[in-house]
Structure formats: C-alpha cells, structure tokens
Protein backbone atom coordinates (compact mmCIF):
# COMPACT_ATOMS: atom_id res chain seq x y z
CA UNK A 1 0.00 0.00 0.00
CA UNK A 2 2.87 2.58 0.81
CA UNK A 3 4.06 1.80 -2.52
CA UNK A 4 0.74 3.03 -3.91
CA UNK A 5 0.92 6.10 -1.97
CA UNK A 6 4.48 6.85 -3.34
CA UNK A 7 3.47 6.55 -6.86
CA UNK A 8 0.44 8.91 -6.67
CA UNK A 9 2.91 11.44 -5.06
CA UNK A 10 5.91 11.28 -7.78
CA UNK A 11 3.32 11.11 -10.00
CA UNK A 12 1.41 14.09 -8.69
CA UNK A 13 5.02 16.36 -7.81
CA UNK A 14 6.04 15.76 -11.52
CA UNK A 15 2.92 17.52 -12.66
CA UNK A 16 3.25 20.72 -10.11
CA UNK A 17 5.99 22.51 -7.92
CA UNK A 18 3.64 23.65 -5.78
CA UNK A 19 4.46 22.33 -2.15
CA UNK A 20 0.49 22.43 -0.66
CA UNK A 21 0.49 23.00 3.33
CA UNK A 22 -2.98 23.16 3.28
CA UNK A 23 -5.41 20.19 2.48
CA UNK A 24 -9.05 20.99 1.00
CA UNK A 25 -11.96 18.78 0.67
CA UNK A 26 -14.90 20.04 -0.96
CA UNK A 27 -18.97 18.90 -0.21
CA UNK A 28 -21.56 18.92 -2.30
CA UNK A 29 -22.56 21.36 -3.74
CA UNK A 30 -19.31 23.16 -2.59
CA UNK A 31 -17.20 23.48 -5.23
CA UNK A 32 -16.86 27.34 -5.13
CA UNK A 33 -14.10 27.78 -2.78
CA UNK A 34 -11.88 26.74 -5.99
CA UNK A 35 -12.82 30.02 -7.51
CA UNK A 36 -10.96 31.45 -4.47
CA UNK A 37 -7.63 29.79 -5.62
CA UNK A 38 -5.17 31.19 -7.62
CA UNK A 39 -4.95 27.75 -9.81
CA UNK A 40 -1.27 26.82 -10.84
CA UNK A 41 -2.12 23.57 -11.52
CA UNK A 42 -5.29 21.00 -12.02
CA UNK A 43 -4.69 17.42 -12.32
CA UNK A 44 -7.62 14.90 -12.78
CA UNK A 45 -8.22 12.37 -10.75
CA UNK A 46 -8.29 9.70 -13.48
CA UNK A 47 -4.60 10.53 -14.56
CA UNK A 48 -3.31 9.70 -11.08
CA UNK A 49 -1.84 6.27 -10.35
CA UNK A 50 -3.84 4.62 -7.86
CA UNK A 51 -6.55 7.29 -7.23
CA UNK A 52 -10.17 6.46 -7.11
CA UNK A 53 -12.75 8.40 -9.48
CA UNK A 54 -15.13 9.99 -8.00
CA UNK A 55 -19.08 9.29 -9.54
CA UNK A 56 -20.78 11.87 -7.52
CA UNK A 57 -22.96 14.50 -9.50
CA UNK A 58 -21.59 17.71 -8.81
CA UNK A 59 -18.22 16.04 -7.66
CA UNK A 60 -15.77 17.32 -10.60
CA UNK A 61 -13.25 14.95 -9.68
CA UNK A 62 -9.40 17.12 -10.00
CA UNK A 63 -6.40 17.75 -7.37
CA UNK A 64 -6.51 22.11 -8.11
CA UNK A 65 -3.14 23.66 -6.98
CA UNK A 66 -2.60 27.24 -6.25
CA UNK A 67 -2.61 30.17 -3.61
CA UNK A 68 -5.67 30.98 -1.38
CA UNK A 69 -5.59 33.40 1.34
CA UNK A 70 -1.41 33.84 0.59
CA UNK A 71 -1.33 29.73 1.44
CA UNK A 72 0.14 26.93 -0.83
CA UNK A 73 -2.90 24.56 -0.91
CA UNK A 74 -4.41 21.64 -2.64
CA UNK A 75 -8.05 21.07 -2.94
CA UNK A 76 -10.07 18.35 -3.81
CA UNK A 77 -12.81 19.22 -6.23
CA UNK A 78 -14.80 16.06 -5.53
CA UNK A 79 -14.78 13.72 -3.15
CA UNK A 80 -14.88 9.72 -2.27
CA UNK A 81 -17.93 8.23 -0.33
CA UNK A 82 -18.60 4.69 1.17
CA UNK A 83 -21.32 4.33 -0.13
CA UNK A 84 -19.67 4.54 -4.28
CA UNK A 85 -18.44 0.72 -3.37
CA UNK A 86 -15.41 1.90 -1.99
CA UNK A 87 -12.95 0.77 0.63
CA UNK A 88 -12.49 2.85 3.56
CA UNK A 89 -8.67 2.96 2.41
CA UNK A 90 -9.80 4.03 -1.10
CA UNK A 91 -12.12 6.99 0.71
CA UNK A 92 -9.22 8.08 2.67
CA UNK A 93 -6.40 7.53 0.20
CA UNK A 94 -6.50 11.07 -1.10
CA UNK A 95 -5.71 11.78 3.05
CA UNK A 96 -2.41 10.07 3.05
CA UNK A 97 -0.97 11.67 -0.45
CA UNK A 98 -2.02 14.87 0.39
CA UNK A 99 0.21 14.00 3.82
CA UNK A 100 3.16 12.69 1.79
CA UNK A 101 2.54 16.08 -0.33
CA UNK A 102 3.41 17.78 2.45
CA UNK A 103 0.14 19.48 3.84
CA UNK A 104 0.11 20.44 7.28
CA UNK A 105 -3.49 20.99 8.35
CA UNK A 106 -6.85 19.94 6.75
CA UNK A 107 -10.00 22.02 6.14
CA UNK A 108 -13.10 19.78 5.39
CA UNK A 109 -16.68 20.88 4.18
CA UNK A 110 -19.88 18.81 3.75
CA UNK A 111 -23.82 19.47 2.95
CA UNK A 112 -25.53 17.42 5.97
CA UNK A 113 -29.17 17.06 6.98
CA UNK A 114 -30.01 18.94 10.79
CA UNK A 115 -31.28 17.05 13.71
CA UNK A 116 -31.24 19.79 16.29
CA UNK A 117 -34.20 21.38 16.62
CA UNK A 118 -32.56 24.79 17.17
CA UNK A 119 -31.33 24.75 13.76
CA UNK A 120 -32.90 25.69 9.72
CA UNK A 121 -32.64 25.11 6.51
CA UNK A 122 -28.93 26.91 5.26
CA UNK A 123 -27.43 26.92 8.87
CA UNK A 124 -23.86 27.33 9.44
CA UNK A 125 -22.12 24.59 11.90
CA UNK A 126 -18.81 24.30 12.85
CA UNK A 127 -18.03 20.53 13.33
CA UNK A 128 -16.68 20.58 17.27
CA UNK A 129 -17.05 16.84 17.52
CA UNK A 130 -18.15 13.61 15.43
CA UNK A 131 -20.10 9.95 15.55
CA UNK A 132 -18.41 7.48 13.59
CA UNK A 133 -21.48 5.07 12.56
CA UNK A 134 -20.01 3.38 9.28
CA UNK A 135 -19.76 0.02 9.77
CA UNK A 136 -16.03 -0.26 8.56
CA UNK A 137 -13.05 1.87 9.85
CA UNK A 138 -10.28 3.22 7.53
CA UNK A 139 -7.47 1.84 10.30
CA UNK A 140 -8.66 -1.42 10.15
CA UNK A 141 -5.90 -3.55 9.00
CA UNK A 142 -1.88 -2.94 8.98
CA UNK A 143 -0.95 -0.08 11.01
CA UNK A 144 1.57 1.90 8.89
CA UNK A 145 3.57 3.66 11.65
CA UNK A 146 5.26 5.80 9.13
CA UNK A 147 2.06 7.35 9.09
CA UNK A 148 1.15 6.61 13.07
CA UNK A 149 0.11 4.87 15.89
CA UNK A 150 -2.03 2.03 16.24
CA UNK A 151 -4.08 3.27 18.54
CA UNK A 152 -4.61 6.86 17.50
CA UNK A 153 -6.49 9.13 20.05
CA UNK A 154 -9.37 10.94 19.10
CA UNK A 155 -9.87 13.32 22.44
CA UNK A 156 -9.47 16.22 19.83
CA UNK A 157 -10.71 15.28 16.15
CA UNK A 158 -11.08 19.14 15.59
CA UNK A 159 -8.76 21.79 16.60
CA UNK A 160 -10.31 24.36 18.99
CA UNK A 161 -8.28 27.21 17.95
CA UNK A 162 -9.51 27.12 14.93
CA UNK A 163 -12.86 26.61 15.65
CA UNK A 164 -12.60 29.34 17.70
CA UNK A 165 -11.01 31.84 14.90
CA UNK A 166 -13.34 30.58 12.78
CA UNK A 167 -16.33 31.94 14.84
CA UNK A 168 -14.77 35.54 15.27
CA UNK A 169 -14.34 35.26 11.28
CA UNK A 170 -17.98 34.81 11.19
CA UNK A 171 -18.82 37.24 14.10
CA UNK A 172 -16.62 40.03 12.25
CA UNK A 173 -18.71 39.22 9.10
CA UNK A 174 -22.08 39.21 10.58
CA UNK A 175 -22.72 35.38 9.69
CA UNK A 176 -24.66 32.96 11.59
CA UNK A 177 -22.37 29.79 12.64
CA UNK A 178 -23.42 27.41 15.23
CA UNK A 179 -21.13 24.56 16.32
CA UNK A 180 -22.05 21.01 16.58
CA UNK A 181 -21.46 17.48 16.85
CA UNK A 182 -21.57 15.65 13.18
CA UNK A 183 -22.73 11.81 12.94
CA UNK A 184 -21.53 10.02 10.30
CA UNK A 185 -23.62 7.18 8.10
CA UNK A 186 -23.02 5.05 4.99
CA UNK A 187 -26.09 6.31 2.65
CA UNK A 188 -26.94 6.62 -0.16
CA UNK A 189 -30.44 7.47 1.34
CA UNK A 190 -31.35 9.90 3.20
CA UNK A 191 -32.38 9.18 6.63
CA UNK A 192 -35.85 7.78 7.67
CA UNK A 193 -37.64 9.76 10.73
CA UNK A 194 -36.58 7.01 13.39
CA UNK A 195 -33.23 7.06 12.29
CA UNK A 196 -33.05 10.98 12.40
CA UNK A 197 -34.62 10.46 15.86
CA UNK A 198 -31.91 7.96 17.04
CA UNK A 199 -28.76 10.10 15.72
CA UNK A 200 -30.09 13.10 17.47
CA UNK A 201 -30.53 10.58 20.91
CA UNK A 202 -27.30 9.86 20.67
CA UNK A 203 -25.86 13.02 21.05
CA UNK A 204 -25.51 14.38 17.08
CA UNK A 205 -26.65 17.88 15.66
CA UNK A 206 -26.69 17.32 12.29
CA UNK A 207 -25.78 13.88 10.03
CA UNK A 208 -23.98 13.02 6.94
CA UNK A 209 -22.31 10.78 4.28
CA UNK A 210 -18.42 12.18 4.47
CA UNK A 211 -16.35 13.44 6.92
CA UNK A 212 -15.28 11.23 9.58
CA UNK A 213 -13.47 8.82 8.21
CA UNK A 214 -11.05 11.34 6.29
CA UNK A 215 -10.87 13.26 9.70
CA UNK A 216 -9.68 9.86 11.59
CA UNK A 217 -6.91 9.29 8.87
CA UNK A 218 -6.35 13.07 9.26
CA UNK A 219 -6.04 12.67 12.61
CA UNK A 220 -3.64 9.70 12.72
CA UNK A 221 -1.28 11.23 10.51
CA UNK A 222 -1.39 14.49 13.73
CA UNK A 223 -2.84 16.89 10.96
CA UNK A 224 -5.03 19.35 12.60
CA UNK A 225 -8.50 19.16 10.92
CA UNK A 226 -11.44 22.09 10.71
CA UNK A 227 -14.84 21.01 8.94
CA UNK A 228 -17.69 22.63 8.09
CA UNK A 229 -21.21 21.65 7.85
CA UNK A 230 -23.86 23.26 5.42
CA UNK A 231 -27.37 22.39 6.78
CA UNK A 232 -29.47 21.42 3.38
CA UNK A 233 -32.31 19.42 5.09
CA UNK A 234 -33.90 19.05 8.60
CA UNK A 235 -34.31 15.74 9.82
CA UNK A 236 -36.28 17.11 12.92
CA UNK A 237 -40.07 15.59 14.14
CA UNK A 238 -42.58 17.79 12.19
CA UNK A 239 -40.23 19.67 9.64
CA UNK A 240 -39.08 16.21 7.75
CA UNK A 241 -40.07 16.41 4.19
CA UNK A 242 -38.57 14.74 0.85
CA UNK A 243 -35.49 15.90 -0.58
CA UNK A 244 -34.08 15.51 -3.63
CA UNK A 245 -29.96 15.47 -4.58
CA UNK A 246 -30.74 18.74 -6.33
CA UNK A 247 -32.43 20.51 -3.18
CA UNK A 248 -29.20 19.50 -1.26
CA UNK A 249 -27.16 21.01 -4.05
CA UNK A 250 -29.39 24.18 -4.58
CA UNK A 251 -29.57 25.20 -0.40
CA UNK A 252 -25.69 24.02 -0.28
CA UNK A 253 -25.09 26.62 -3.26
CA UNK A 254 -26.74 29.58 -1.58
CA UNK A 255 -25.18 29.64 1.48
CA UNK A 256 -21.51 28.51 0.07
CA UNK A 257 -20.12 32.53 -0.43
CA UNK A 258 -20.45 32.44 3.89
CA UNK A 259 -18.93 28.97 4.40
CA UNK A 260 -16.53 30.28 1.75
CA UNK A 261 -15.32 33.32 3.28
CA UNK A 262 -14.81 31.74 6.47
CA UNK A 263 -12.73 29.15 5.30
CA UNK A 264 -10.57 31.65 3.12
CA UNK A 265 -10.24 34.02 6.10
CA UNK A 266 -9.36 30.92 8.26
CA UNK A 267 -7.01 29.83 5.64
CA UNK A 268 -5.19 33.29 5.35
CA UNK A 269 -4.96 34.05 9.30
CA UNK A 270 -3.67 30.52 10.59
C-alpha cells in the first residue's frame, strides 16, 4: 500500500511545484471555494496512479493547486464516499498523499441534513465533535507507523483554535455559525424519521455521508483538521419532508459565499 501512496505522489510532484500545506476537501454542492484559488495547476483524478474516481454528480473529480488566502494549498474538487463501493482505504487515500505532499493541516466541508431542533434550513455549523457510525473503519488492517500509531487518540478530532477563529471570522462578518457534533452514516439514502430520531438521541446535531473517516486518517497522521457543515435538510419531528440530490445542491449553493469566506479568512490568518 505505501508503494501506492508513493506513486500517486511522484506522480502528482512531476505535474506541479507547488508544495500544498494546506489540504481541502470540498462537499456537495461546494465546489466554489476553488474560484478562491489562484490555480497553478489541475490534475484529474483519473490521470493519477492509484486514485479512485469519484461518480458523484456535482463532484468534478481534479487535485486544483494554487494560492488561497497567501497559502500553498491543494483542494479536492470532488470527493470519495462509502457508499460509491469503496474501501475505507480508497475513501481516505487522497488523506495520506495529500500528507506525503506535504500538507500540514486539513480544512473539510460537507452538505448534511439537521437534527437539532434549534437549527434551519442553510445553517452554518462548525463541526466541534463527530459519531463514527459506518460500519467499517479506515485503520482497520496494517498499522503503517510511518504514518502513526495504532491506537490513534481521538480526544481532539477538531482543533479548537480554529474553531474558535473561525467563529470571530464569522462574528466580524455578521454570519450565523453554530457549532455542533456531526454523525456520520453510509447512505446513499437519506435518513428515515426514526433514524433521524436515534442520531439526534445519541448526542448528534446534524448527520452526513463524508467526513469522519477522512478526519480519523487526518487525525492519525497528527494533521489538525477544521470542517464545516452546510445544513441542506432538517431531519427534525414535524419539519421532515422529501429531498431531492438537487435541493441539497441548490440550499448548499446559496449559502456557500459564507462557508466560503470563512474558510478563506481561516485559511489566510492561521
């Protein structure tokens, strides 16, 4: 597997000179935070050895290069998800190059559906916390300890100073953030009222597809991770109603410029 990871990487460094130290993964309907980034360099993901492909409508699938908020970055334009038929290592692989790349902190964003009952439709959470409910783990199986330990610890899956600069970004701005704990499921469907009911039981404010499991590989490799939730549907008793991909896409879209200015303000002040 380490040989796999190596061969993305000298693939990937003999198509840019840019040395990222920021990491970027983009949620559905997300994408615009790319149009932030000075672009040096795009590189698809089908080119790269080893990469998976991502099938996702409105997942672009390309590695994008370039400067945001004065930082060397790569961003992911498209994302992996458990529930394509991947592996938990194929999810997370993109993780452990952009580590070999060189990145030194990760910034995650996701369209999830709301379970608190505090919260509507285009809310604003900062992820303080997560649920890991997907039945496999990405560190099952060898431990690479060039990477880390075997026994990772998780006391502090998101780092608090950026949370906190994060809210005074949005405070100076006069946007809405709330923070919150994030569960993670498989999918593809959405969830049905008793399940909603049950995540929010358990101790979850909102509930999604992504996240966690590139957070744990973040987080094994000791890269401080920041993620950001976009809420696109309320999974709450009495405001449930059927959503479509495209509602998802269309309430994630409208409220992106906020989640984007945050993140490029985080970005450029960390």
């Amino acid at each position: 597997m380490l040989e796999k990871f190596n061969e993305a990487v000298t693939f990937i460094q003999s198509q840019t000179d840019v040395k990222p130290t920021i990491g970027i993964i983009l949620g559905t309907g997300l994408g615009g935070l790319v149009k932030e980034i000075e672009i040096i360099n795009e590189i698809p993901y089908e080119t790269i050895p080893n990469f998976p492909v991502s099938t996702v409508e409105s997942h672009s699938g390309k590695l994008i290069f370039g400067i945001l908020g004065g930082k060397k970055v790569v961003a992911m334009q498209g994302r992996f998800h458990f529930y394509e038929g991947y592996s938990m290592q194929q999810v997370t692989f993109p993780v452990r190059v952009m580590k070999l790349l060189g990145i030194e902190r990760l910034f995650v964003s996701n369209a999830s559906g709301g379970v608190n009952p505090d919260f509507q439709v285009g809310e604003i959470m900062i992820q303080n916390d997560h649920i890991n409910l997907f039945p496999a783990h990405p560190l099952i199986g060898k431990n690479y300890d060039e990477f880390g330990p075997r026994f990772p610890d998780m006391s502090e899956p998101y780092d608090p100073e950026m949370i906190e600069l994060a809210q005074k970004i949005a405070e100076e701005n006069n946007i809405k953030v709330s923070v919150g704990i994030y569960a993670g499921l498989t999918g593809p469907t959405l969830e049905t009222p008793a399940e909603y009911k049950y995540v929010r039981i358990i101790g979850a404010d909102a509930v999604g597809m992504s996240t966690v499991p590139e957070v744990i590989v973040a987080r094994h490799m000791e890269i401080p991770c920041f993620a950001i939730s976009i809420i696109t549907d309320l999974g709450v008793p009495g405001k449930i109603q059927k959503v479509s991909v495209q509602d998802v896409i269309e309430v994630a879209s409208r409220q992106e410029p906020k989640m984007t200015l945050i993140m490029r303000e985080l970005i450029a002040r960390i």
